[in-house]
C-alpha atoms as a PDB file:
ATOM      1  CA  UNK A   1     -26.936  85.840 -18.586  1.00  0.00           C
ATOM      2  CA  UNK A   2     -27.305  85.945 -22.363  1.00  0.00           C
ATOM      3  CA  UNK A   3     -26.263  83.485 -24.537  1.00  0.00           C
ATOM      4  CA  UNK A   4     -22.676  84.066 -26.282  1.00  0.00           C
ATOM      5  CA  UNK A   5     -22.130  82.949 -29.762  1.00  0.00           C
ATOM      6  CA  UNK A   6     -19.396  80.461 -29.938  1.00  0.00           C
ATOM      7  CA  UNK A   7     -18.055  81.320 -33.258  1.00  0.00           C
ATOM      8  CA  UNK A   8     -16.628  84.579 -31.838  1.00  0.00           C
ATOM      9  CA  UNK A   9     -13.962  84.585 -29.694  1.00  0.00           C
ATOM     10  CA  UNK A  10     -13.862  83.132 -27.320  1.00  0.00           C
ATOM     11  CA  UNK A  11     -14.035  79.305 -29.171  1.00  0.00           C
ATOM     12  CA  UNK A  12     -15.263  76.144 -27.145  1.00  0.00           C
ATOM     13  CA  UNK A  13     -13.529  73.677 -25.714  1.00  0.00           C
ATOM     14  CA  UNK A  14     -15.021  70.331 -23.635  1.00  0.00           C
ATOM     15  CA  UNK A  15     -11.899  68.363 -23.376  1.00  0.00           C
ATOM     16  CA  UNK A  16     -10.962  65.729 -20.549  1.00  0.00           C
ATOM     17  CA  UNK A  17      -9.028  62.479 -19.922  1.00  0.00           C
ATOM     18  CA  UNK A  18     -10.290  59.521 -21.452  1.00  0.00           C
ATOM     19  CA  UNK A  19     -13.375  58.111 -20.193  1.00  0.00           C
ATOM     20  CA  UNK A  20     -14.215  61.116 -18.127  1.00  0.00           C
ATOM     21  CA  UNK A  21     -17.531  62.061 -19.845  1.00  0.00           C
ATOM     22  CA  UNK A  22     -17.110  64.528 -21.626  1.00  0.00           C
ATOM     23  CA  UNK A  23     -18.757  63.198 -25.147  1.00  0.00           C
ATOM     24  CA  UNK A  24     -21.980  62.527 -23.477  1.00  0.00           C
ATOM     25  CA  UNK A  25     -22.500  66.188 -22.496  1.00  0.00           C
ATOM     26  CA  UNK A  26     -20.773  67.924 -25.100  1.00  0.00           C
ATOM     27  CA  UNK A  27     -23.066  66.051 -27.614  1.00  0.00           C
ATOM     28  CA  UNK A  28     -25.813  67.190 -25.766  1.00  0.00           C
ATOM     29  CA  UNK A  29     -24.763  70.841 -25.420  1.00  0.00           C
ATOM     30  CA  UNK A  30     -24.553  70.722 -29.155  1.00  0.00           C
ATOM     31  CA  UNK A  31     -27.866  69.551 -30.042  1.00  0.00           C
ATOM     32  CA  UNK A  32     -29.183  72.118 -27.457  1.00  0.00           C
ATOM     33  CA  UNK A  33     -27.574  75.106 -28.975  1.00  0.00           C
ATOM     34  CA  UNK A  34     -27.272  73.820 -32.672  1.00  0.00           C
ATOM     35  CA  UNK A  35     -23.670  73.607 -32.789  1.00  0.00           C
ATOM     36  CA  UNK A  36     -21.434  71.470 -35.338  1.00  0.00           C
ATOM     37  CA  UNK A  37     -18.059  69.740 -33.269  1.00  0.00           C
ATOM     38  CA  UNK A  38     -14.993  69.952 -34.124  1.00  0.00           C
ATOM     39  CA  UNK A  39     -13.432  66.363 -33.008  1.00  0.00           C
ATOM     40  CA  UNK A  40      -9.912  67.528 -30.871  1.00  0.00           C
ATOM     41  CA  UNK A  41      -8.694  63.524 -30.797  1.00  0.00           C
ATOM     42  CA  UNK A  42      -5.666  62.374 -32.198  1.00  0.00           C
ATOM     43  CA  UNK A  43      -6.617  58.811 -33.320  1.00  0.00           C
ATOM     44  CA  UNK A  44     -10.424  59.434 -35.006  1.00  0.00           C
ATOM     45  CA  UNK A  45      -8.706  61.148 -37.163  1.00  0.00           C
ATOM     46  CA  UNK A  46      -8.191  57.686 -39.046  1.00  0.00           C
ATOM     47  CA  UNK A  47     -10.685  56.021 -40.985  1.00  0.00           C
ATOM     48  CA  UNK A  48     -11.699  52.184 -40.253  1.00  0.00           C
ATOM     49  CA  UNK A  49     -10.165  52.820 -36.463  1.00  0.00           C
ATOM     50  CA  UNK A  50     -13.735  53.370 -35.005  1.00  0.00           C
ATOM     51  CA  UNK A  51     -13.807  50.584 -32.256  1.00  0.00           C
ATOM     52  CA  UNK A  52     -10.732  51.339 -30.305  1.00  0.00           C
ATOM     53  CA  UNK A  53     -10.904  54.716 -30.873  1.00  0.00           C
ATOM     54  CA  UNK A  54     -14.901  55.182 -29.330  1.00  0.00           C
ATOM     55  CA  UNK A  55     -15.297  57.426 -32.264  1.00  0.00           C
ATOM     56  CA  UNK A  56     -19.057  58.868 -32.501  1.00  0.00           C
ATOM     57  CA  UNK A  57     -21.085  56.475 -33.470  1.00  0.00           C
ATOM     58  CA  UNK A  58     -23.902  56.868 -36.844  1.00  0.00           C
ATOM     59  CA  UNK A  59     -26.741  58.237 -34.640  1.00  0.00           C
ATOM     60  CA  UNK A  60     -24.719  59.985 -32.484  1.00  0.00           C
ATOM     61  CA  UNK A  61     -23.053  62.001 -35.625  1.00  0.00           C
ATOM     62  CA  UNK A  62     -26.842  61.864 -37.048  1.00  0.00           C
ATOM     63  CA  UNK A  63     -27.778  64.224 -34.085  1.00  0.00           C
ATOM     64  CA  UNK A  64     -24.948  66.627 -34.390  1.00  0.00           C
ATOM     65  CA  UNK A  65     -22.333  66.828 -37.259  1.00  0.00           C
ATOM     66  CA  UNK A  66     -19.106  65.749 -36.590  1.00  0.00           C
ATOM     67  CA  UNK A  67     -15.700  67.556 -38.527  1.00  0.00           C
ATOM     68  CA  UNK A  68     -12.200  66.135 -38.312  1.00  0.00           C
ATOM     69  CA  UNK A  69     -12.834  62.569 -38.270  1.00  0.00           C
ATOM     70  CA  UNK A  70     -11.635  59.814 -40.646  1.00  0.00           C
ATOM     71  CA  UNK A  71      -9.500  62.287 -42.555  1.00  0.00           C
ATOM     72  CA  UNK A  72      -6.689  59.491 -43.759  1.00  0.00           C
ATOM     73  CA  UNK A  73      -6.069  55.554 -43.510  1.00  0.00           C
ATOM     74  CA  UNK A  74      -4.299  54.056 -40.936  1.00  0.00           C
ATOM     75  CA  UNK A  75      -1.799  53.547 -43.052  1.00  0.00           C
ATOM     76  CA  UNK A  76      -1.313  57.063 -44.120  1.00  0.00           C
ATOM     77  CA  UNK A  77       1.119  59.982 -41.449  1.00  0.00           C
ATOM     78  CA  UNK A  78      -0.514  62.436 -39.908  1.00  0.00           C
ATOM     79  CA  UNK A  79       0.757  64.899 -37.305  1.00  0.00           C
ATOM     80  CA  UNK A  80      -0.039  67.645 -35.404  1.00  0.00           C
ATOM     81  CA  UNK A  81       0.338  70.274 -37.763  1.00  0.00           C
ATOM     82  CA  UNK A  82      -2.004  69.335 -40.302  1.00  0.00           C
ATOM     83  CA  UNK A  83      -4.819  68.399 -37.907  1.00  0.00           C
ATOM     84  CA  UNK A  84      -4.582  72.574 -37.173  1.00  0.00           C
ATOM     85  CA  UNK A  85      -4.704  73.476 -40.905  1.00  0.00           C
ATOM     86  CA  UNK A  86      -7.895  71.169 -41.057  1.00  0.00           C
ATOM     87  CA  UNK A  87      -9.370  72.229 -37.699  1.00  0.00           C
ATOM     88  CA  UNK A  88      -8.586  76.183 -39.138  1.00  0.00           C
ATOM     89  CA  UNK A  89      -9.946  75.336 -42.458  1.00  0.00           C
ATOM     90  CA  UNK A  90     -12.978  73.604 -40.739  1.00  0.00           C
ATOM     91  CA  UNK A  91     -13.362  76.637 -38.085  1.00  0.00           C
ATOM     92  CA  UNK A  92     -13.083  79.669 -40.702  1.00  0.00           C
ATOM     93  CA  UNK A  93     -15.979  77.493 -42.639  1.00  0.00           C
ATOM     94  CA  UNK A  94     -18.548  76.935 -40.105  1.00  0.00           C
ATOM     95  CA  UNK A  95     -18.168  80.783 -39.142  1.00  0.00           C
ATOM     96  CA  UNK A  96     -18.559  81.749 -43.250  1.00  0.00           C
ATOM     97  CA  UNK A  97     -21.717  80.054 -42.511  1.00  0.00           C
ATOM     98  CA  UNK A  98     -22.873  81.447 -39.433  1.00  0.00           C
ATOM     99  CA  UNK A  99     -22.794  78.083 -37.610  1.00  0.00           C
ATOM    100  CA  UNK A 100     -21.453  76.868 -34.127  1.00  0.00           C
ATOM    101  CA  UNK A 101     -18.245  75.294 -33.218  1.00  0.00           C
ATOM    102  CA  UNK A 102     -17.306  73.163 -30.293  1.00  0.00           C
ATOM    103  CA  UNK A 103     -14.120  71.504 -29.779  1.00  0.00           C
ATOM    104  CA  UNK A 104     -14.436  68.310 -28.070  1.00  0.00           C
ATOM    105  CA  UNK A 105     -11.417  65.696 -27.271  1.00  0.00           C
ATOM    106  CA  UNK A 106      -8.868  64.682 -25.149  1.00  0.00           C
ATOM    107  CA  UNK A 107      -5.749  65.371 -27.150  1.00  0.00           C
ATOM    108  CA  UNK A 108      -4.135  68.356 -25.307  1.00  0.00           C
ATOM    109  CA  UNK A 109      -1.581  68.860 -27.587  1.00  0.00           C
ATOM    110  CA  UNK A 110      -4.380  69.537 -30.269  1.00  0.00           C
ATOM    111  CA  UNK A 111      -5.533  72.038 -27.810  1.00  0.00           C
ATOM    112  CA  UNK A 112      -2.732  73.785 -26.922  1.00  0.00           C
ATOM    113  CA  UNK A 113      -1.147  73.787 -30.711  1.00  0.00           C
ATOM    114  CA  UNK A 114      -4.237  75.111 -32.035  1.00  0.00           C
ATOM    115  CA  UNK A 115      -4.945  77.700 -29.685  1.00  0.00           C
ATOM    116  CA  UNK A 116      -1.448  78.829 -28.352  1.00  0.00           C
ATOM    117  CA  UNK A 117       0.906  78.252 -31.303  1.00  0.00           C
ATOM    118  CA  UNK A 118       2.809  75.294 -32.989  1.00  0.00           C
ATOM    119  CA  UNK A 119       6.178  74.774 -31.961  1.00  0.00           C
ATOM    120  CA  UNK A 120       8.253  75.917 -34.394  1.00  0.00           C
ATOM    121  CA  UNK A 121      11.421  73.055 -34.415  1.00  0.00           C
ATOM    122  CA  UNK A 122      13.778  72.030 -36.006  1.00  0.00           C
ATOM    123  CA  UNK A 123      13.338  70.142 -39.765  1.00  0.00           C
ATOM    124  CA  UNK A 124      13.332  66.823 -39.656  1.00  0.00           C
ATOM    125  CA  UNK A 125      16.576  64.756 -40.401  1.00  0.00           C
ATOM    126  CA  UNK A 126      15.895  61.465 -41.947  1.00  0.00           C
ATOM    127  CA  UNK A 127      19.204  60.040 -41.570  1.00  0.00           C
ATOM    128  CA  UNK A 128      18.958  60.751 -37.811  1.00  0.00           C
ATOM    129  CA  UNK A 129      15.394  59.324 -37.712  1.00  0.00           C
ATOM    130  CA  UNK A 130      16.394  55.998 -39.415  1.00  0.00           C
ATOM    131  CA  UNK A 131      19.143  55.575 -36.392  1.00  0.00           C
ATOM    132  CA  UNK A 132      16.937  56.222 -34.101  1.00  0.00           C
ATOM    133  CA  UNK A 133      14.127  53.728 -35.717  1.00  0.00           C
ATOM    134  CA  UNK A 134      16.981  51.359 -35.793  1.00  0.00           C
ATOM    135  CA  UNK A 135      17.666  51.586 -32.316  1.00  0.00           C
ATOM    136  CA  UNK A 136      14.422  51.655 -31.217  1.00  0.00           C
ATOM    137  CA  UNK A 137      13.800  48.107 -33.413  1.00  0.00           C
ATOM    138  CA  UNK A 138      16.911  46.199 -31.971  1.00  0.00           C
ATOM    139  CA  UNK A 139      16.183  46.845 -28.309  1.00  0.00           C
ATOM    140  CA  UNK A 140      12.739  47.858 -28.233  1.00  0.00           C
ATOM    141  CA  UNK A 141      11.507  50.407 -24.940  1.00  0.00           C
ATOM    142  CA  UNK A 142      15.299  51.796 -25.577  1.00  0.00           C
ATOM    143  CA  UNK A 143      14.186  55.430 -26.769  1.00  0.00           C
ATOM    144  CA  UNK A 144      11.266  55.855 -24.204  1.00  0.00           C
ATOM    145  CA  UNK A 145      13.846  54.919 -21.371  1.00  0.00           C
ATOM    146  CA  UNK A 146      16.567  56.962 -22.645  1.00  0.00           C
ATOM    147  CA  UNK A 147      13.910  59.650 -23.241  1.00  0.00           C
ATOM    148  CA  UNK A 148      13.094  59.239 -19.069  1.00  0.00           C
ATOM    149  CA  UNK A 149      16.664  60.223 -18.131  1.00  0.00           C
ATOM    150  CA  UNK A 150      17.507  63.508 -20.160  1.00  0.00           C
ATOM    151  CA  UNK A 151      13.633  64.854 -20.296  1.00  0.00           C
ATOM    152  CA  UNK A 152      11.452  63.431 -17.884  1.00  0.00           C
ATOM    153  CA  UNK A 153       8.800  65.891 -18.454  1.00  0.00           C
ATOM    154  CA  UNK A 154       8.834  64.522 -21.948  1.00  0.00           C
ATOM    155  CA  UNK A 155       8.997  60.851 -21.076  1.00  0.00           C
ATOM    156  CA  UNK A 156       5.788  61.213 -18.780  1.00  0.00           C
ATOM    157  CA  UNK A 157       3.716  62.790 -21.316  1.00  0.00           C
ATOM    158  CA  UNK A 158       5.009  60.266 -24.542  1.00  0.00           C
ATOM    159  CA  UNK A 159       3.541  57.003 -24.729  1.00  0.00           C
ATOM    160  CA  UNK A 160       6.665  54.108 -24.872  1.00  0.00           C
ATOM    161  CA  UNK A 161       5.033  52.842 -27.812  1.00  0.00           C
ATOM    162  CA  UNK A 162       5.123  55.952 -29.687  1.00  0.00           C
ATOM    163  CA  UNK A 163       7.550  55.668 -31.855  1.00  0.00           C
ATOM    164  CA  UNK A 164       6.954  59.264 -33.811  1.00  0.00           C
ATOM    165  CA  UNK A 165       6.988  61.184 -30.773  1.00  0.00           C
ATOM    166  CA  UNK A 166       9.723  59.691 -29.048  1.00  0.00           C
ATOM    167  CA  UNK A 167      12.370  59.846 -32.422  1.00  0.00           C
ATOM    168  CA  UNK A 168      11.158  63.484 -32.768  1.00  0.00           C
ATOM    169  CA  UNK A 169      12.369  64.179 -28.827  1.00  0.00           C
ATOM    170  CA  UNK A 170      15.282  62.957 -29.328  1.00  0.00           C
ATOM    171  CA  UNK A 171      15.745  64.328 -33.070  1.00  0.00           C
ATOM    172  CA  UNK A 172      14.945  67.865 -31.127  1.00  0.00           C
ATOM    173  CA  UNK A 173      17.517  67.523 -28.741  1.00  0.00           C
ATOM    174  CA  UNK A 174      19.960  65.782 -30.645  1.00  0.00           C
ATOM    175  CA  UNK A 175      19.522  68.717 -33.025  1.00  0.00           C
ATOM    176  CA  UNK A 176      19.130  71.940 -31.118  1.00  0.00           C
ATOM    177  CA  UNK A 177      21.084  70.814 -28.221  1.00  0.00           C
ATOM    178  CA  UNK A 178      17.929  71.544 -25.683  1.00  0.00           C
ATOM    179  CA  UNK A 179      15.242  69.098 -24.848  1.00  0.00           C
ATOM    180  CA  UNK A 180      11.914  69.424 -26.280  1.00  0.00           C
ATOM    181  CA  UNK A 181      10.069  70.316 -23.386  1.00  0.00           C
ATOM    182  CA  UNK A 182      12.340  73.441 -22.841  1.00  0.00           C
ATOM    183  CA  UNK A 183      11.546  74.520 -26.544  1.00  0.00           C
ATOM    184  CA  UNK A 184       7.509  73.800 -25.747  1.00  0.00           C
ATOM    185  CA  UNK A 185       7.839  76.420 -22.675  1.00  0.00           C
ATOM    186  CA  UNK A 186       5.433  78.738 -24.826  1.00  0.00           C
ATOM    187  CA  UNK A 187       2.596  76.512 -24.108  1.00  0.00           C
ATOM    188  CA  UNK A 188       3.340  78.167 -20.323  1.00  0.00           C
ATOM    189  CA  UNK A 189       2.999  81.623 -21.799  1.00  0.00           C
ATOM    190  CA  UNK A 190       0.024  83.388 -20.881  1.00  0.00           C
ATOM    191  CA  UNK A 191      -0.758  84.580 -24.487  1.00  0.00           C
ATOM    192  CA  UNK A 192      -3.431  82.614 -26.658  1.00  0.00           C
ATOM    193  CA  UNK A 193      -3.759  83.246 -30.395  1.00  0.00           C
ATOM    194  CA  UNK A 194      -7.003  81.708 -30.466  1.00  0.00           C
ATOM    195  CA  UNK A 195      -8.642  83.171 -27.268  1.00  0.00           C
ATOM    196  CA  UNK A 196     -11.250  79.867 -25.745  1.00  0.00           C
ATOM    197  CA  UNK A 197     -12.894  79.270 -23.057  1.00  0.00           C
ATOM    198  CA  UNK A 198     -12.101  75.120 -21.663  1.00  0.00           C
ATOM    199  CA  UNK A 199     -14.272  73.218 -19.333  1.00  0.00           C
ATOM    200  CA  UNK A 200     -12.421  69.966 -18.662  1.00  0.00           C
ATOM    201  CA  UNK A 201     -14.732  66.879 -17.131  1.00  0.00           C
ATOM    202  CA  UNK A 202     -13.236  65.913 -13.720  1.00  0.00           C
ATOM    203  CA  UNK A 203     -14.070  62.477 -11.850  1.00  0.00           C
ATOM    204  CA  UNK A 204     -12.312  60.407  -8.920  1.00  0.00           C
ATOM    205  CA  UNK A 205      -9.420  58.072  -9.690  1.00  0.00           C
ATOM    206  CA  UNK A 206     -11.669  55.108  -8.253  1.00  0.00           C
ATOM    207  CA  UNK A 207     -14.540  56.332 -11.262  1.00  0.00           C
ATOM    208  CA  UNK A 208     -12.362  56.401 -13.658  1.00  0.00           C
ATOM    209  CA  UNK A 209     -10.609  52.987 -12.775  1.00  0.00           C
ATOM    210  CA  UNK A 210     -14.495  51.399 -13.122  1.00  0.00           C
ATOM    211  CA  UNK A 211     -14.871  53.030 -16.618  1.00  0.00           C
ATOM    212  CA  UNK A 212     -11.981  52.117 -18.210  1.00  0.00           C
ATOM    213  CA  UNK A 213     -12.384  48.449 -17.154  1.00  0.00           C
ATOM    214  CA  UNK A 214     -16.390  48.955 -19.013  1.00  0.00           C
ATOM    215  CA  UNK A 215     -15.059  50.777 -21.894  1.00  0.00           C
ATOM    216  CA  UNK A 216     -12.224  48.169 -22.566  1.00  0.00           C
ATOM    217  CA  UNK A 217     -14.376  45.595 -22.105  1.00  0.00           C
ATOM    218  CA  UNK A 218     -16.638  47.099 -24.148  1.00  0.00           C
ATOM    219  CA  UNK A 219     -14.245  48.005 -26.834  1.00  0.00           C
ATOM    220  CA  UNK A 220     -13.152  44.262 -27.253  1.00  0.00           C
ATOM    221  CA  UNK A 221     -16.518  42.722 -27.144  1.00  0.00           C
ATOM    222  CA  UNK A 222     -17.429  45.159 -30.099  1.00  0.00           C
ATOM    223  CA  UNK A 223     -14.568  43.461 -32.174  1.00  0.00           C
ATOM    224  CA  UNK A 224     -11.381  45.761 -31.471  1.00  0.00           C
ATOM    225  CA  UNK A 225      -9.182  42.618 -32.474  1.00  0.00           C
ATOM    226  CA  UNK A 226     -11.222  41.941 -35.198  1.00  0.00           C
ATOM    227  CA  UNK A 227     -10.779  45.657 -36.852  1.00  0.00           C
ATOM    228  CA  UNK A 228      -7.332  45.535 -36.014  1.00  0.00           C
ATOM    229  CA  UNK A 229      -6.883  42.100 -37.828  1.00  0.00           C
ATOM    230  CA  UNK A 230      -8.832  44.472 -40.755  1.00  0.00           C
ATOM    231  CA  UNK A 231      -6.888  47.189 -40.996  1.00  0.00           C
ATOM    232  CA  UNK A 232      -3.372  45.088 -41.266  1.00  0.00           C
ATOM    233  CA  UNK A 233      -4.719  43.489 -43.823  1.00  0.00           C
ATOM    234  CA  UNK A 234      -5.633  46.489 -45.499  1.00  0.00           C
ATOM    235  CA  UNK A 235      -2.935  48.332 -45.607  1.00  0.00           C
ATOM    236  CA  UNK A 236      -1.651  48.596 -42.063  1.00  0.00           C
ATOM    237  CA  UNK A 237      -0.777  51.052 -39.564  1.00  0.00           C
ATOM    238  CA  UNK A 238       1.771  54.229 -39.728  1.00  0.00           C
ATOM    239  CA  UNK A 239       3.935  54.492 -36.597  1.00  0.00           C
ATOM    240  CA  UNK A 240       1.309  57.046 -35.272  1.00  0.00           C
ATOM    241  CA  UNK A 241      -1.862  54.830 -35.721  1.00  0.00           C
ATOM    242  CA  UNK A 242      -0.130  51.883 -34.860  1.00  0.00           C
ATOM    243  CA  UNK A 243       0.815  53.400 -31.402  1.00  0.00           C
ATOM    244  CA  UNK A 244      -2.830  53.979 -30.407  1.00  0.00           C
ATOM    245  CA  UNK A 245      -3.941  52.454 -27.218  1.00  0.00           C
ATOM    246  CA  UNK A 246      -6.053  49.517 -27.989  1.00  0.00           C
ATOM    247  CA  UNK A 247      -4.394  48.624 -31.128  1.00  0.00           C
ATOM    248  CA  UNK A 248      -0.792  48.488 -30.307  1.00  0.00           C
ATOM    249  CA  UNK A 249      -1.586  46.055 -27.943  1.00  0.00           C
ATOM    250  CA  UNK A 250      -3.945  44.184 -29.928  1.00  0.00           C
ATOM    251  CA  UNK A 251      -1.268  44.071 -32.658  1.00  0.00           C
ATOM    252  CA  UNK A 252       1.323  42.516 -29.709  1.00  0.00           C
ATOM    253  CA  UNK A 253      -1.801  39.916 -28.937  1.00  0.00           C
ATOM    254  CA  UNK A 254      -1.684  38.892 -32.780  1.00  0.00           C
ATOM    255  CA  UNK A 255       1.972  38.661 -32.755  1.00  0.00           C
ATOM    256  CA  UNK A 256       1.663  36.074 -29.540  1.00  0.00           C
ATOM    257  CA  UNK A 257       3.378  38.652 -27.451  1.00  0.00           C
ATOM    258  CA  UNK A 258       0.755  37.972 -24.387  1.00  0.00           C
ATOM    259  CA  UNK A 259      -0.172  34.841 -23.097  1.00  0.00           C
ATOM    260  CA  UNK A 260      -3.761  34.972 -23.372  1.00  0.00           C
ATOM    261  CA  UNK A 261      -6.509  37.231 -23.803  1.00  0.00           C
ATOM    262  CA  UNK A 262      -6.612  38.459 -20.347  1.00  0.00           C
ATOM    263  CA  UNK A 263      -3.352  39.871 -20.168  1.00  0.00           C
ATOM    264  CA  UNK A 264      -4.313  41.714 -23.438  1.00  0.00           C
ATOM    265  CA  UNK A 265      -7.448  43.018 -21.526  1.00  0.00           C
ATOM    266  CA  UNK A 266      -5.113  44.168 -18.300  1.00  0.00           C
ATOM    267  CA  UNK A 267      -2.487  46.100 -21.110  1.00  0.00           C
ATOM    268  CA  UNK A 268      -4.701  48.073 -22.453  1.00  0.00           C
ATOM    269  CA  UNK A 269      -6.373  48.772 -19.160  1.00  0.00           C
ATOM    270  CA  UNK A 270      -2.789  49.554 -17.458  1.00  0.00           C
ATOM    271  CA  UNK A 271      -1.964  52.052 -20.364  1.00  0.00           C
ATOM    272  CA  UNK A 272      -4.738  53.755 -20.533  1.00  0.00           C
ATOM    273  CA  UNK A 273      -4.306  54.690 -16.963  1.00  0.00           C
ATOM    274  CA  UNK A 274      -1.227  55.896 -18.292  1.00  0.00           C
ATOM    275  CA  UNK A 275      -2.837  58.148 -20.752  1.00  0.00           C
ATOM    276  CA  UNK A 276      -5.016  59.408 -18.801  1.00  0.00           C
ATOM    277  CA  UNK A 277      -2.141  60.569 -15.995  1.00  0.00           C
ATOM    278  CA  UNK A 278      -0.360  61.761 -18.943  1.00  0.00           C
ATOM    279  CA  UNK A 279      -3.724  64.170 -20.442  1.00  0.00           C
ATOM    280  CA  UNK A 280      -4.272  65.226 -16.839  1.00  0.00           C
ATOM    281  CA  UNK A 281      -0.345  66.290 -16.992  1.00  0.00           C
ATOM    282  CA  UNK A 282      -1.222  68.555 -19.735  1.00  0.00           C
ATOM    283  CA  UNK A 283      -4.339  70.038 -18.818  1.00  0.00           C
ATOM    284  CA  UNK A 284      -3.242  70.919 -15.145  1.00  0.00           C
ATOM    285  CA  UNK A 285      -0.428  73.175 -17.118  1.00  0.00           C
ATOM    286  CA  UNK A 286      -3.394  75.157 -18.117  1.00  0.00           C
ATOM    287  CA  UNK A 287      -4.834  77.909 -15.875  1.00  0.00           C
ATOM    288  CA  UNK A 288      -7.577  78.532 -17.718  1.00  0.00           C
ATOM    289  CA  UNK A 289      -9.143  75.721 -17.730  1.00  0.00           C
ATOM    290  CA  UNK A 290     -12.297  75.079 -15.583  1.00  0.00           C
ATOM    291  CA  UNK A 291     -12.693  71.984 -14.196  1.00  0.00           C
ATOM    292  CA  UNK A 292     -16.290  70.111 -13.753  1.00  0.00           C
ATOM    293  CA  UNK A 293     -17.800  66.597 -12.673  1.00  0.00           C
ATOM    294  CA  UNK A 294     -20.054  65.527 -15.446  1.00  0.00           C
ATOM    295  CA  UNK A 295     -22.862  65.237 -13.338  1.00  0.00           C
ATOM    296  CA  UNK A 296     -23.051  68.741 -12.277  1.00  0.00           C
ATOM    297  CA  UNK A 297     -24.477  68.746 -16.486  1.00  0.00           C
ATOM    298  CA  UNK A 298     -25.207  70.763 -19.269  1.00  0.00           C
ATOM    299  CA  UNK A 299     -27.114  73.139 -18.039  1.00  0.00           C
ATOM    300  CA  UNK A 300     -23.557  73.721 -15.673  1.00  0.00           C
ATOM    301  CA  UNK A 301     -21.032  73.300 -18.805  1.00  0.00           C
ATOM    302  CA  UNK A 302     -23.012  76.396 -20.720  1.00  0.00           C
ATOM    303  CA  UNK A 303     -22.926  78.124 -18.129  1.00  0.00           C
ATOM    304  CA  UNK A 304     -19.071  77.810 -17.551  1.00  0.00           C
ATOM    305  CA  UNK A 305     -18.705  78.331 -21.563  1.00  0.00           C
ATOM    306  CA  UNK A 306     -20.679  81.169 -21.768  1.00  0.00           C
ATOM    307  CA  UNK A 307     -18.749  83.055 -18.819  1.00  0.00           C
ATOM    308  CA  UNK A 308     -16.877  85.873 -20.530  1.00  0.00           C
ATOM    309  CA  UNK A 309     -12.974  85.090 -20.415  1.00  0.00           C
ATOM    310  CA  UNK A 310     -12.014  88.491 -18.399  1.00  0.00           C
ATOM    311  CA  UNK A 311     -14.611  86.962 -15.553  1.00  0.00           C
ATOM    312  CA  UNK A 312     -13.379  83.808 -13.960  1.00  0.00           C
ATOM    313  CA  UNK A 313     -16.318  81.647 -13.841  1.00  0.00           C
ATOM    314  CA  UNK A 314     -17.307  80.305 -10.067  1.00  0.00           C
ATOM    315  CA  UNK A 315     -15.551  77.001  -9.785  1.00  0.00           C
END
């Protein structure tokens, strides 16, 4: 099999719920091939939230450079949309150059925005938003569990704690009269505008369980209260940063919201279970992707990437 270059179509994807694996190998693929990542994760995109978000650390981005990371503050909105004008810009630079691309993260709606299409809803209302802020801020969980009872399919795939998402499903339906999964249907649609080829990184529910409990360990030994303690200080967090997993509970810790620190340790464990049901959601809507244990390695993942996208590659 010859090698492929990745900054023809089709692009590179290594994506994968949190904690799967996926950042080990793709880092190594990388270095192998001389390729520059694009990061596909909603929350490096901050600066200063490097802890909670297991952003890639100084060697690690010494080995292989690293785009679309620490773009804004915490403080600062960011949505969708402009992470795909910066991953384009990024993209349409590194082939100018003749270099490498591979998107890596576990932000599906990165993936499937960038490479299928943005939504196209309706404009914002701010007068609706600052009702449903309002609402959400008197009775708090009120939105998410509204959310659950018109569009499900929405609920299961929105955190409860973010607050951005949630206003903007209900500003959608509120608006349009349809819910905004019915209006995301095109992500079904067989048609890519960015053709890619996705290998997502696949382990048991009992592996998974084990890593999360490490990594959140981990993540709070490392000083994830600490840099949260930072960053409000600093300036503080939009509703988007501030619904992160990791911090938002951190921030309820600070606020005495949990009795002690263990029940902060068995939040942020519980949601990101949550998350990573919710990713797996996502990605199983995909076809396309190909779906690998991390230990099958690199040598494995190239060969999956480097499968032509008219031959399905042997699963």
């Amino acid at each position: 099999m010859t090698n492929q270059a990745p900054t023809t179509p089709p692009l590179w994807v290594v994506t994968g719920p949190t904690a799967s694996g996926k950042t080990a190998l793709a880092l190594e693929l990388a270095e192998r091939l001389g390729l520059e990542i694009l990061s596909m994760d909603s929350m490096a995109v901050y600066r200063q939230m490097d802890v909670g978000t297991a952003k890639p650390s100084p060697e690690e981005q010494a080995r292989v450079k690293h785009h679309l990371i620490d773009l804004v503050q915490p403080s600062e909105t960011f949505d969708t949309a402009r992470w795909c004008e910066a991953a384009a810009q990024a993209l349409t630079e590194l082939q100018a150059q003749g270099r490498g691309a591979l998107f890596v993260g576990g932000t599906p709606l990165y993936l499937m925005a960038f490479f299928k299409g943005l939504m196209q809803g309706p404009a914002a209302d701010p007068a609706l938003r600052a009702e449903l802020e309002a609402k959400e801020a008197q009775e708090p969980g009120r939105l998410h569990a509204e959310l659950q009872k018109v569009d499900p399919d929405a609920a299961s795939r929105i955190h409860r704690h973010d607050l951005r998402r949630l206003v903007r499903a209900h500003e959608v339906l509120r608006l349009t009269g349809e819910t905004i999964s019915a209006q995301q249907n095109h992500f079904d649609r067989d048609e890519w505008q960015r053709p890619c080829r996705i290998v997502a990184m696949q382990r048991d529910r009992e592996t998974l369980h084990e890593r999360v409990k490490a990594r959140t360990e981990q993540m709070l030994d490392r000083g994830l209260l600490d840099e949260t303690e930072a960053i409000e200080r600093s300036g503080g967090f939009s509703l988007t940063a501030g619904a992160a997993i990791g911090y938002a509970e951190c921030r309820d810790f600070l606020r005495g919201r949990y009795k002690d620190r263990t029940e902060l340790r068995n939040r942020i464990r519980r949601n990101t279970h949550q998350l990573i049901r919710r990713q797996t959601t996502w990605l199983r809507r995909l076809r396309e992707v190909v779906w690998m244990p991390p230990e099958a390695g690199v040598d494995r993942l190239q060969s999956i990437l480097q499968t032509p996208v008219s031959e399905p590659p042997h699963r």
